[in-house]
Structures are given as C-alpha cells and as structure tokens.
PDB file of N, CA and C in Angstrom:
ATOM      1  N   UNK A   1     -25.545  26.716  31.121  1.00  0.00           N
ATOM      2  CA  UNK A   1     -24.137  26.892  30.894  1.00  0.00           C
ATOM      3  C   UNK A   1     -23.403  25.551  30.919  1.00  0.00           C
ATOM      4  N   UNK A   2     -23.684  24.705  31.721  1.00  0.00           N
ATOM      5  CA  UNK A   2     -22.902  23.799  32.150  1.00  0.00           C
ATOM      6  C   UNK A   2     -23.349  22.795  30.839  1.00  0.00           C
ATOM      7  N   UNK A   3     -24.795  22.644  30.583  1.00  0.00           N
ATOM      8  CA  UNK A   3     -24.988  21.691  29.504  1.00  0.00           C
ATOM      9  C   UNK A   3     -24.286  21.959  27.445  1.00  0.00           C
ATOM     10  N   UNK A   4     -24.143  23.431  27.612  1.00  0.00           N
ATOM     11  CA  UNK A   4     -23.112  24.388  26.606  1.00  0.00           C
ATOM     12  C   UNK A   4     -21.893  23.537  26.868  1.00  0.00           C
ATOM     13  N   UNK A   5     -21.456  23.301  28.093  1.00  0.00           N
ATOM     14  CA  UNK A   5     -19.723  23.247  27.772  1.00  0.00           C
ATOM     15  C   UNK A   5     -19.597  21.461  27.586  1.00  0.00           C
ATOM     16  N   UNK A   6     -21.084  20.119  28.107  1.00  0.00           N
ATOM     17  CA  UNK A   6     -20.667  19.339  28.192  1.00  0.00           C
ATOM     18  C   UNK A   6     -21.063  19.267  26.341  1.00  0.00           C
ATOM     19  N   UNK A   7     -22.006  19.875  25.643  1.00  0.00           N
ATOM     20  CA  UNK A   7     -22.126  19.891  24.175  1.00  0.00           C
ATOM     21  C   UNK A   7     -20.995  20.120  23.267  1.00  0.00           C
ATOM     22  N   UNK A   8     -20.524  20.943  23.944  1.00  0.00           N
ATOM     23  CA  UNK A   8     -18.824  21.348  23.111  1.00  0.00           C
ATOM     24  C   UNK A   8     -17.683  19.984  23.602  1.00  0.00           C
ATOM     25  N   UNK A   9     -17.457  19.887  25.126  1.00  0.00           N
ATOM     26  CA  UNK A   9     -16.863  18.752  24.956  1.00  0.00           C
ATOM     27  C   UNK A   9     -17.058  17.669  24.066  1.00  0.00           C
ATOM     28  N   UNK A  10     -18.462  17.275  24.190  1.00  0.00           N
ATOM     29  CA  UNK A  10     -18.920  15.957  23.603  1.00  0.00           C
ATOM     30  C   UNK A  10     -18.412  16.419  21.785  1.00  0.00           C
ATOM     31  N   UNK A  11     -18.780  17.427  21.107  1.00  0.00           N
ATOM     32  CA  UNK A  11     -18.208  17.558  20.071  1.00  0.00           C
ATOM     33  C   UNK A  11     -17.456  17.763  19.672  1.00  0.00           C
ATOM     34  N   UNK A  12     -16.117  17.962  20.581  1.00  0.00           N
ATOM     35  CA  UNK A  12     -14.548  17.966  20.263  1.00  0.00           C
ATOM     36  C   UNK A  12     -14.094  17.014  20.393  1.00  0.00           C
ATOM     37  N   UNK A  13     -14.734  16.074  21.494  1.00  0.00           N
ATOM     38  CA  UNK A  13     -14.493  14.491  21.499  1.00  0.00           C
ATOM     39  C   UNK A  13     -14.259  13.712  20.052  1.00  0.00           C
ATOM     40  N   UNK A  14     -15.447  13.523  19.736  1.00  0.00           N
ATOM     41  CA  UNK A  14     -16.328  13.178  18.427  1.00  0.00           C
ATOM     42  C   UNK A  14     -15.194  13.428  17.339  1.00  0.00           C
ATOM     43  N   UNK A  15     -15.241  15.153  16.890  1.00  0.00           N
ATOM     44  CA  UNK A  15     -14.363  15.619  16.040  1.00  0.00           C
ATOM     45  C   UNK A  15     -12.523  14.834  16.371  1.00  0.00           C
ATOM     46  N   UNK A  16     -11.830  14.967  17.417  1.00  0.00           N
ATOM     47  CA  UNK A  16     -10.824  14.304  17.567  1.00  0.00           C
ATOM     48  C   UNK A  16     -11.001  12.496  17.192  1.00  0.00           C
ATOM     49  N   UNK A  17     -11.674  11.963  17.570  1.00  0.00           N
ATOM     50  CA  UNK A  17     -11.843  10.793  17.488  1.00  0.00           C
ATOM     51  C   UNK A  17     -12.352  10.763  15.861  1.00  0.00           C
ATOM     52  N   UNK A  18     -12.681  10.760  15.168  1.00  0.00           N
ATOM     53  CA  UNK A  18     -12.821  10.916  13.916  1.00  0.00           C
ATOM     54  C   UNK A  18     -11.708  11.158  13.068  1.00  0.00           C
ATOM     55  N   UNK A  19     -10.859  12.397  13.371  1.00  0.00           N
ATOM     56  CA  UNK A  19      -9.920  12.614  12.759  1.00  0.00           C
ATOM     57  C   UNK A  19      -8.708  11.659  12.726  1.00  0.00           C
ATOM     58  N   UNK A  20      -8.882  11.043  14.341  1.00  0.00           N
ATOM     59  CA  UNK A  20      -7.486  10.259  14.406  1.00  0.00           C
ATOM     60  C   UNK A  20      -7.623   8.424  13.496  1.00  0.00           C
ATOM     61  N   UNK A  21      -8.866   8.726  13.986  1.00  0.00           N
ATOM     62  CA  UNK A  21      -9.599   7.165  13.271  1.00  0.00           C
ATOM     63  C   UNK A  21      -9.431   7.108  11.246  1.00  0.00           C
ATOM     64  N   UNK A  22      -9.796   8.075  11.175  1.00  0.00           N
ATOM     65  CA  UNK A  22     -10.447   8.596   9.187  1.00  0.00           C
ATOM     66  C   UNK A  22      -9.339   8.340   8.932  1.00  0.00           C
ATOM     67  N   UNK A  23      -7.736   8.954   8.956  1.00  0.00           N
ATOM     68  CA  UNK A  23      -6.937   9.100   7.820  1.00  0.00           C
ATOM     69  C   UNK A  23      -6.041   7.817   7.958  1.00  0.00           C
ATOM     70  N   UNK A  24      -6.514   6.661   8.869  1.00  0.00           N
ATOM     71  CA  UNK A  24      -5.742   5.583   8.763  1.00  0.00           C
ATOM     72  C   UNK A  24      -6.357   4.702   7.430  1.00  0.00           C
ATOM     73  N   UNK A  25      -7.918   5.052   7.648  1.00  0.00           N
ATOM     74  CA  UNK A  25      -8.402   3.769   6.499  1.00  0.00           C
ATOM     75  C   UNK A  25      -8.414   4.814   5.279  1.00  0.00           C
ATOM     76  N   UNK A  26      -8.613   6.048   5.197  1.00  0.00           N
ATOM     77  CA  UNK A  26      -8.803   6.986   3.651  1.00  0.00           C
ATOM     78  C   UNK A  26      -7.265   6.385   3.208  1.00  0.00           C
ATOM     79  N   UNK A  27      -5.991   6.645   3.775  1.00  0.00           N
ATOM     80  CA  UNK A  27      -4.908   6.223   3.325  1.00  0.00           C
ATOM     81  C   UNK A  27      -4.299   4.751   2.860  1.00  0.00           C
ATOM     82  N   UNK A  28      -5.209   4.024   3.335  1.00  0.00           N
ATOM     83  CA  UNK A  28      -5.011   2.464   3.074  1.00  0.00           C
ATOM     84  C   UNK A  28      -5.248   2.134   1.406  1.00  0.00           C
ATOM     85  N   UNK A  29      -6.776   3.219   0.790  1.00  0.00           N
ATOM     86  CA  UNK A  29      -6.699   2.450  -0.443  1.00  0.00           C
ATOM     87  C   UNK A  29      -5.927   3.049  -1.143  1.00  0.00           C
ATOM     88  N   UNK A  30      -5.397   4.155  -1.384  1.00  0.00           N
ATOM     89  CA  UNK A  30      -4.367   4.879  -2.648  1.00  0.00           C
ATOM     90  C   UNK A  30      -3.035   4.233  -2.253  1.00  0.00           C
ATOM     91  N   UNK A  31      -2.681   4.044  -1.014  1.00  0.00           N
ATOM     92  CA  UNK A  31      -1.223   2.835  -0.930  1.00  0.00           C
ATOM     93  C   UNK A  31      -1.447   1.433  -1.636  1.00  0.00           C
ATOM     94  N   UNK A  32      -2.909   0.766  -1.758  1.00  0.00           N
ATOM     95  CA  UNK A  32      -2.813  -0.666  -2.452  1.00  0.00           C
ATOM     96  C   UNK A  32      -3.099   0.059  -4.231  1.00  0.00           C
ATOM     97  N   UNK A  33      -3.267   1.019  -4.285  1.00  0.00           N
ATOM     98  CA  UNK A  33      -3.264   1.398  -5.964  1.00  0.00           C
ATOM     99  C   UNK A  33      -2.416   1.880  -6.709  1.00  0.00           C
ATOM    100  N   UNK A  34      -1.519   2.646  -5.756  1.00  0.00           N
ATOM    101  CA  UNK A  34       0.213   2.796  -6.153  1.00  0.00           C
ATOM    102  C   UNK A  34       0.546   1.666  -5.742  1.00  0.00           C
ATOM    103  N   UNK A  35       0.500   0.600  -5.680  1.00  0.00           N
ATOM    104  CA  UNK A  35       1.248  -0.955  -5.567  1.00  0.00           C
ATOM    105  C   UNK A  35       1.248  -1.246  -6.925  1.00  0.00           C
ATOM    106  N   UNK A  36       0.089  -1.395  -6.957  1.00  0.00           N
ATOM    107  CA  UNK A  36      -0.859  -1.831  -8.781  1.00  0.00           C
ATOM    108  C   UNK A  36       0.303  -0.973  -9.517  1.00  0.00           C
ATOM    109  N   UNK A  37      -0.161   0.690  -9.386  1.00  0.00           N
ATOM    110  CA  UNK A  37       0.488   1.349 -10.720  1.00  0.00           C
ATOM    111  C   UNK A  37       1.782   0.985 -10.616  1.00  0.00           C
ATOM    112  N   UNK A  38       2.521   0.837  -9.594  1.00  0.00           N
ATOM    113  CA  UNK A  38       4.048   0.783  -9.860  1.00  0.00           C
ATOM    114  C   UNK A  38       4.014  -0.765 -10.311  1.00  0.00           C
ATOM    115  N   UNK A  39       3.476  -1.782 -10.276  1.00  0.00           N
ATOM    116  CA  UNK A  39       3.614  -2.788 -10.304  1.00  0.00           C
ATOM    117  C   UNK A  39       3.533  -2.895 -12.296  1.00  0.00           C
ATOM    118  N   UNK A  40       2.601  -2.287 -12.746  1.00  0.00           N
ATOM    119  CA  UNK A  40       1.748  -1.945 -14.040  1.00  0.00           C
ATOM    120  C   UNK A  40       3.390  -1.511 -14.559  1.00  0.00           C
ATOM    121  N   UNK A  41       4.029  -0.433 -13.992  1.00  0.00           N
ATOM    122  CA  UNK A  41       4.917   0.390 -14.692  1.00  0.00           C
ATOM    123  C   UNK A  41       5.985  -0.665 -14.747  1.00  0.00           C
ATOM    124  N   UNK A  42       6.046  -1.018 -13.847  1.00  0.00           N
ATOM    125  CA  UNK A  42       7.686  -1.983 -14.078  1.00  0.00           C
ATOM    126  C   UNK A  42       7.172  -3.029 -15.292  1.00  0.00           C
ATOM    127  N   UNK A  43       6.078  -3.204 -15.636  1.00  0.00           N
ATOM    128  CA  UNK A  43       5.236  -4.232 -16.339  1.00  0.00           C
ATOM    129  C   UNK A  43       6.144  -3.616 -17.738  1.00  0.00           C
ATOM    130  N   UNK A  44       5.098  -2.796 -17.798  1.00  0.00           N
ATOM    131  CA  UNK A  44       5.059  -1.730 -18.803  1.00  0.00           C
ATOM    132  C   UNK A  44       6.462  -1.311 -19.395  1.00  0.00           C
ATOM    133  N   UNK A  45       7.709  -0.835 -18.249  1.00  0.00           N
ATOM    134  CA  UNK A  45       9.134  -0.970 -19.105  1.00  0.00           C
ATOM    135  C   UNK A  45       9.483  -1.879 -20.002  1.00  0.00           C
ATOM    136  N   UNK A  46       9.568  -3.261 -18.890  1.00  0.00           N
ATOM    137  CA  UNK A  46      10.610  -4.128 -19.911  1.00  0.00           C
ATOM    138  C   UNK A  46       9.637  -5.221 -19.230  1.00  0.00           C
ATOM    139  N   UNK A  47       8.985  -5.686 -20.169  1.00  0.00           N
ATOM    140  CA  UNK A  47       7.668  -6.944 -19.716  1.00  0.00           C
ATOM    141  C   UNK A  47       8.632  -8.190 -19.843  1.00  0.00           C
ATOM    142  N   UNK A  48       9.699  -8.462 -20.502  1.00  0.00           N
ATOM    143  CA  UNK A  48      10.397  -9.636 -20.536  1.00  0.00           C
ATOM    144  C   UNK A  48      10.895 -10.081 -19.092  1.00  0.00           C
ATOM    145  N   UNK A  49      11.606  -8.977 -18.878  1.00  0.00           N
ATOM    146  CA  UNK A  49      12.315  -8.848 -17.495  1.00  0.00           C
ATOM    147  C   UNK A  49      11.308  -8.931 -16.319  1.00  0.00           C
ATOM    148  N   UNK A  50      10.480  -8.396 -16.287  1.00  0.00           N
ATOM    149  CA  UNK A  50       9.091  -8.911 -15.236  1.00  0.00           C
ATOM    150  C   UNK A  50       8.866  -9.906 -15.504  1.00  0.00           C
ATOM    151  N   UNK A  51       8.586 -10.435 -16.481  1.00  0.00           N
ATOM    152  CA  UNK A  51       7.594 -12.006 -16.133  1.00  0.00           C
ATOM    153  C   UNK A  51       8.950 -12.809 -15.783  1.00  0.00           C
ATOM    154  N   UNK A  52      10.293 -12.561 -16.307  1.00  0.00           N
ATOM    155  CA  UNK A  52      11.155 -13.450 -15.591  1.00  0.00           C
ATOM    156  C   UNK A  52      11.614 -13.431 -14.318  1.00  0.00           C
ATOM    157  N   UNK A  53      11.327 -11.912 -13.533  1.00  0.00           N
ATOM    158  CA  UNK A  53      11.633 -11.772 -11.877  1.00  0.00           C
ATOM    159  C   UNK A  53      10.035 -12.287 -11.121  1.00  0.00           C
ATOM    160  N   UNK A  54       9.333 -12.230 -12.062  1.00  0.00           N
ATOM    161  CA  UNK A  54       7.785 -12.743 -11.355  1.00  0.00           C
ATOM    162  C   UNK A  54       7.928 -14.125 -11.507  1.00  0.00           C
ATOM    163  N   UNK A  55       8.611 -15.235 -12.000  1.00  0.00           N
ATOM    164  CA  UNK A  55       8.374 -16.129 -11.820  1.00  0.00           C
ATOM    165  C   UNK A  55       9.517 -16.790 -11.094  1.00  0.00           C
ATOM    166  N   UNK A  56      10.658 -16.230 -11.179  1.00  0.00           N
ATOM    167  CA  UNK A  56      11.513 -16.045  -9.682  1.00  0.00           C
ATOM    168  C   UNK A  56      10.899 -15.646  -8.440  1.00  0.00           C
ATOM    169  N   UNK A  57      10.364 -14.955  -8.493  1.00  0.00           N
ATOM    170  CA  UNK A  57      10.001 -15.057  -7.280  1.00  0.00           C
ATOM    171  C   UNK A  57       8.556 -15.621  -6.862  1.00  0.00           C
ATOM    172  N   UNK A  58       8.271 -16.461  -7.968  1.00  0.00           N
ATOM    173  CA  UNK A  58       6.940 -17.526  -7.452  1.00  0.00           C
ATOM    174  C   UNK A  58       7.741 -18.560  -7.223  1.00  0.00           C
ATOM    175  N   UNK A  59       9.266 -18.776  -7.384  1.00  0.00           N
ATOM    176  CA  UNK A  59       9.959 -19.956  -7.095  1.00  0.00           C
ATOM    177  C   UNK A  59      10.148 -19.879  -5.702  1.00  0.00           C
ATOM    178  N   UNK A  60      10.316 -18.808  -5.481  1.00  0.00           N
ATOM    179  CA  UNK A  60      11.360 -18.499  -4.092  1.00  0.00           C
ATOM    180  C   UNK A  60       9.899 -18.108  -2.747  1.00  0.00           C
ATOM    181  N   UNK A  61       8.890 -18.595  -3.323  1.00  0.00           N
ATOM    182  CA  UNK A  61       7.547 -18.507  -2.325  1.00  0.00           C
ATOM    183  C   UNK A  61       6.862 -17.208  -2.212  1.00  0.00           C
ATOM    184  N   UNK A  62       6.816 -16.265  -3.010  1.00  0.00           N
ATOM    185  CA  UNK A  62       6.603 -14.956  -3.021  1.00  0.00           C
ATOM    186  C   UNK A  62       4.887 -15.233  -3.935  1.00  0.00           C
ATOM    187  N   UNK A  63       3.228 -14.732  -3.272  1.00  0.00           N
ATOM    188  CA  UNK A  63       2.826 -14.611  -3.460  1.00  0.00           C
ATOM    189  C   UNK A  63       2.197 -13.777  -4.602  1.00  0.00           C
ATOM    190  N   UNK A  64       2.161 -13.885  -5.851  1.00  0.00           N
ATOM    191  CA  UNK A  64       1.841 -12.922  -7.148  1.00  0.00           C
ATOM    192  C   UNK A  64       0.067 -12.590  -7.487  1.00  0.00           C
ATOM    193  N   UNK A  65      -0.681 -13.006  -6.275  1.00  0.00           N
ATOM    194  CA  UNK A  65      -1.752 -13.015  -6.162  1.00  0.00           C
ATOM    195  C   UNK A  65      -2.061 -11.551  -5.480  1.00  0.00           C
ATOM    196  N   UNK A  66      -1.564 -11.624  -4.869  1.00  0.00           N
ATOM    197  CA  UNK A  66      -1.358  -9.836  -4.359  1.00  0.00           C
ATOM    198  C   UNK A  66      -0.488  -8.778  -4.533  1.00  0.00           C
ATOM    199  N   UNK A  67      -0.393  -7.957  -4.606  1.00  0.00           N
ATOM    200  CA  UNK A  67       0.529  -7.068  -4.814  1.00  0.00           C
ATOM    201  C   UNK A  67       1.167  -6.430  -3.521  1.00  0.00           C
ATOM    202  N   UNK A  68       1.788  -6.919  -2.772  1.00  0.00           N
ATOM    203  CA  UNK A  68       2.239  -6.614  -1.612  1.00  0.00           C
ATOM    204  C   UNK A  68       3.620  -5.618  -1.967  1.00  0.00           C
ATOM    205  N   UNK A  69       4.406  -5.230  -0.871  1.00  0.00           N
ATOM    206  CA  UNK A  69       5.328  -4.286  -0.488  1.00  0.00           C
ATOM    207  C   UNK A  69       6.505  -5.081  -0.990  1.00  0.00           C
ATOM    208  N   UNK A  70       5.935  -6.180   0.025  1.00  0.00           N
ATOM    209  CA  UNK A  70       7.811  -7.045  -0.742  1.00  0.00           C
ATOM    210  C   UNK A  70       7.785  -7.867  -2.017  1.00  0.00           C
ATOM    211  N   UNK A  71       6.788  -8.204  -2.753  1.00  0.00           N
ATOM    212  CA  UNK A  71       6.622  -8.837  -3.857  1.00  0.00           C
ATOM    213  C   UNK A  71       7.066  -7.780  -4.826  1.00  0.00           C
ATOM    214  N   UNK A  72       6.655  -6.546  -4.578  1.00  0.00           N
ATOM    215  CA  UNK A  72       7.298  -5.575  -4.988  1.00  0.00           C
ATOM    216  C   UNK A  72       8.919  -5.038  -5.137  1.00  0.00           C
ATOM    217  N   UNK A  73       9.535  -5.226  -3.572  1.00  0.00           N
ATOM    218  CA  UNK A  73      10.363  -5.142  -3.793  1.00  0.00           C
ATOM    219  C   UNK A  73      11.655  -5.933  -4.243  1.00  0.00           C
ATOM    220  N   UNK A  74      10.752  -7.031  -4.327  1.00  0.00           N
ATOM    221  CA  UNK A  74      11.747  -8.169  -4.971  1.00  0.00           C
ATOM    222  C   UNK A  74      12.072  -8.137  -6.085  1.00  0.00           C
ATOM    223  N   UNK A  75      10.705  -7.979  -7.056  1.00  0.00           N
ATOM    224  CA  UNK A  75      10.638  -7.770  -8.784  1.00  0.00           C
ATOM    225  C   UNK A  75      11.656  -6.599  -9.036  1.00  0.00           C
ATOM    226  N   UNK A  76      11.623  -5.345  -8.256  1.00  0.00           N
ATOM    227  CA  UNK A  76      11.985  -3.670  -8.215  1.00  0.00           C
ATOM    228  C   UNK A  76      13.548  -4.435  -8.497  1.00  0.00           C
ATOM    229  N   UNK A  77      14.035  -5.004  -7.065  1.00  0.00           N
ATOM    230  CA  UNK A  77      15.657  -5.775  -7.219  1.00  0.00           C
ATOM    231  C   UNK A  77      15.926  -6.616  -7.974  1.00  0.00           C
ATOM    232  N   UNK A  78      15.379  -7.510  -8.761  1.00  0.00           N
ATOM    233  CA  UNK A  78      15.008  -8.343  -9.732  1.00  0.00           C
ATOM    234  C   UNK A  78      15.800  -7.661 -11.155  1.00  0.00           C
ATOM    235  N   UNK A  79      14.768  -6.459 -10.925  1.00  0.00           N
ATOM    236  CA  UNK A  79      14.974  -5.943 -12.599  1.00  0.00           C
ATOM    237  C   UNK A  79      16.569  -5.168 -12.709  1.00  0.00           C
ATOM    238  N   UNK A  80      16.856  -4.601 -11.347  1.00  0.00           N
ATOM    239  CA  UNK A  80      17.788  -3.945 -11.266  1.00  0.00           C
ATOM    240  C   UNK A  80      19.015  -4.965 -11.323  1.00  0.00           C
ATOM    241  N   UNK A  81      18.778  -6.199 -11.149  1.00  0.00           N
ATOM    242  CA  UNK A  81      19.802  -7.145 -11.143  1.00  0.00           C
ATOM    243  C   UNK A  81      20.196  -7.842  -9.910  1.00  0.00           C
ATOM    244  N   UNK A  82      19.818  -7.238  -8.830  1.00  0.00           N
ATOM    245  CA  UNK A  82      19.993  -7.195  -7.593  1.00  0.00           C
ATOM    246  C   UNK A  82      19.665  -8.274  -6.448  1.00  0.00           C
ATOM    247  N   UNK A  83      19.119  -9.588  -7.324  1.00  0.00           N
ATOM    248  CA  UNK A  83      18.647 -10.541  -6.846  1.00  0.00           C
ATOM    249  C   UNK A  83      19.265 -11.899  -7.885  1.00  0.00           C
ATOM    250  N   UNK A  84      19.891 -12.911  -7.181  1.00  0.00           N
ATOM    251  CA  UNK A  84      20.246 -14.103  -7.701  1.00  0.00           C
ATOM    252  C   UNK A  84      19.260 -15.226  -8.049  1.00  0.00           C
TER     253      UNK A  84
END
C-alpha cells in the first residue's frame, strides 16, 4: 500500500513538474515566428516605408539582425508616423 501511494506521488510530481516546465519553452518558438510574420507583413504592405523606418532605426542603434519586440515596435510606430 504504502509503495502504491509513494508511485502515485512520485507520478504526480513528475506530471506537475513537466507541465509547469513544457509550456514555457513550446511557447517560446511560435512568439519568435509571429515576430518574423508580422515583421514579413509590415514588409509586405508598404516595403518603401519599411526599409525607410528600418534604416531609422539602424541609425538610432536598434538591432535588424533579430527580430525582437522593440525593433518591432519601433518600425510598427515608424510606419504609423509615430516616430521622428
């Protein structure tokens, strides 16, 4: 009996620890691939207007080697006008 309940502990352990661990890294790569696609789409509208907020903001020290959150949101304010 007693070796039943430390088998079930040990596998609810396991199962919790798994679950809390898994959906940090499964979620990491579809956030850097909606970077890409949105990055692609703003491309894709008005490509004039991107390559001129992308190279604003290679002036202003903004990395274009990656597709980060704020490189993003700079171009995003960029196009909207929203950046000097």
């Amino acid at each position: 009996m007693r070796t039943i309940i430390h088998t079930v502990a040990a596998a609810l352990t396991l199962c919790f620890a798994a679950a809390v661990v898994s959906p940090s890294v499964v979620l990491a790569a579809p956030k850097a691939k909606s970077m890409r696609a949105k990055m692609a789409e703003m491309k894709a509208k008005d490509p004039q207007s991107f390559a001129a907020c992308e190279a604003l903001a290679r002036q202003r020290g903004f990395s274009t080697g990656d597709f980060g959150t704020s490189l993003m949101m700079f171009i995003d304010g960029c196009i909207m006008g929203k950046q000097r």
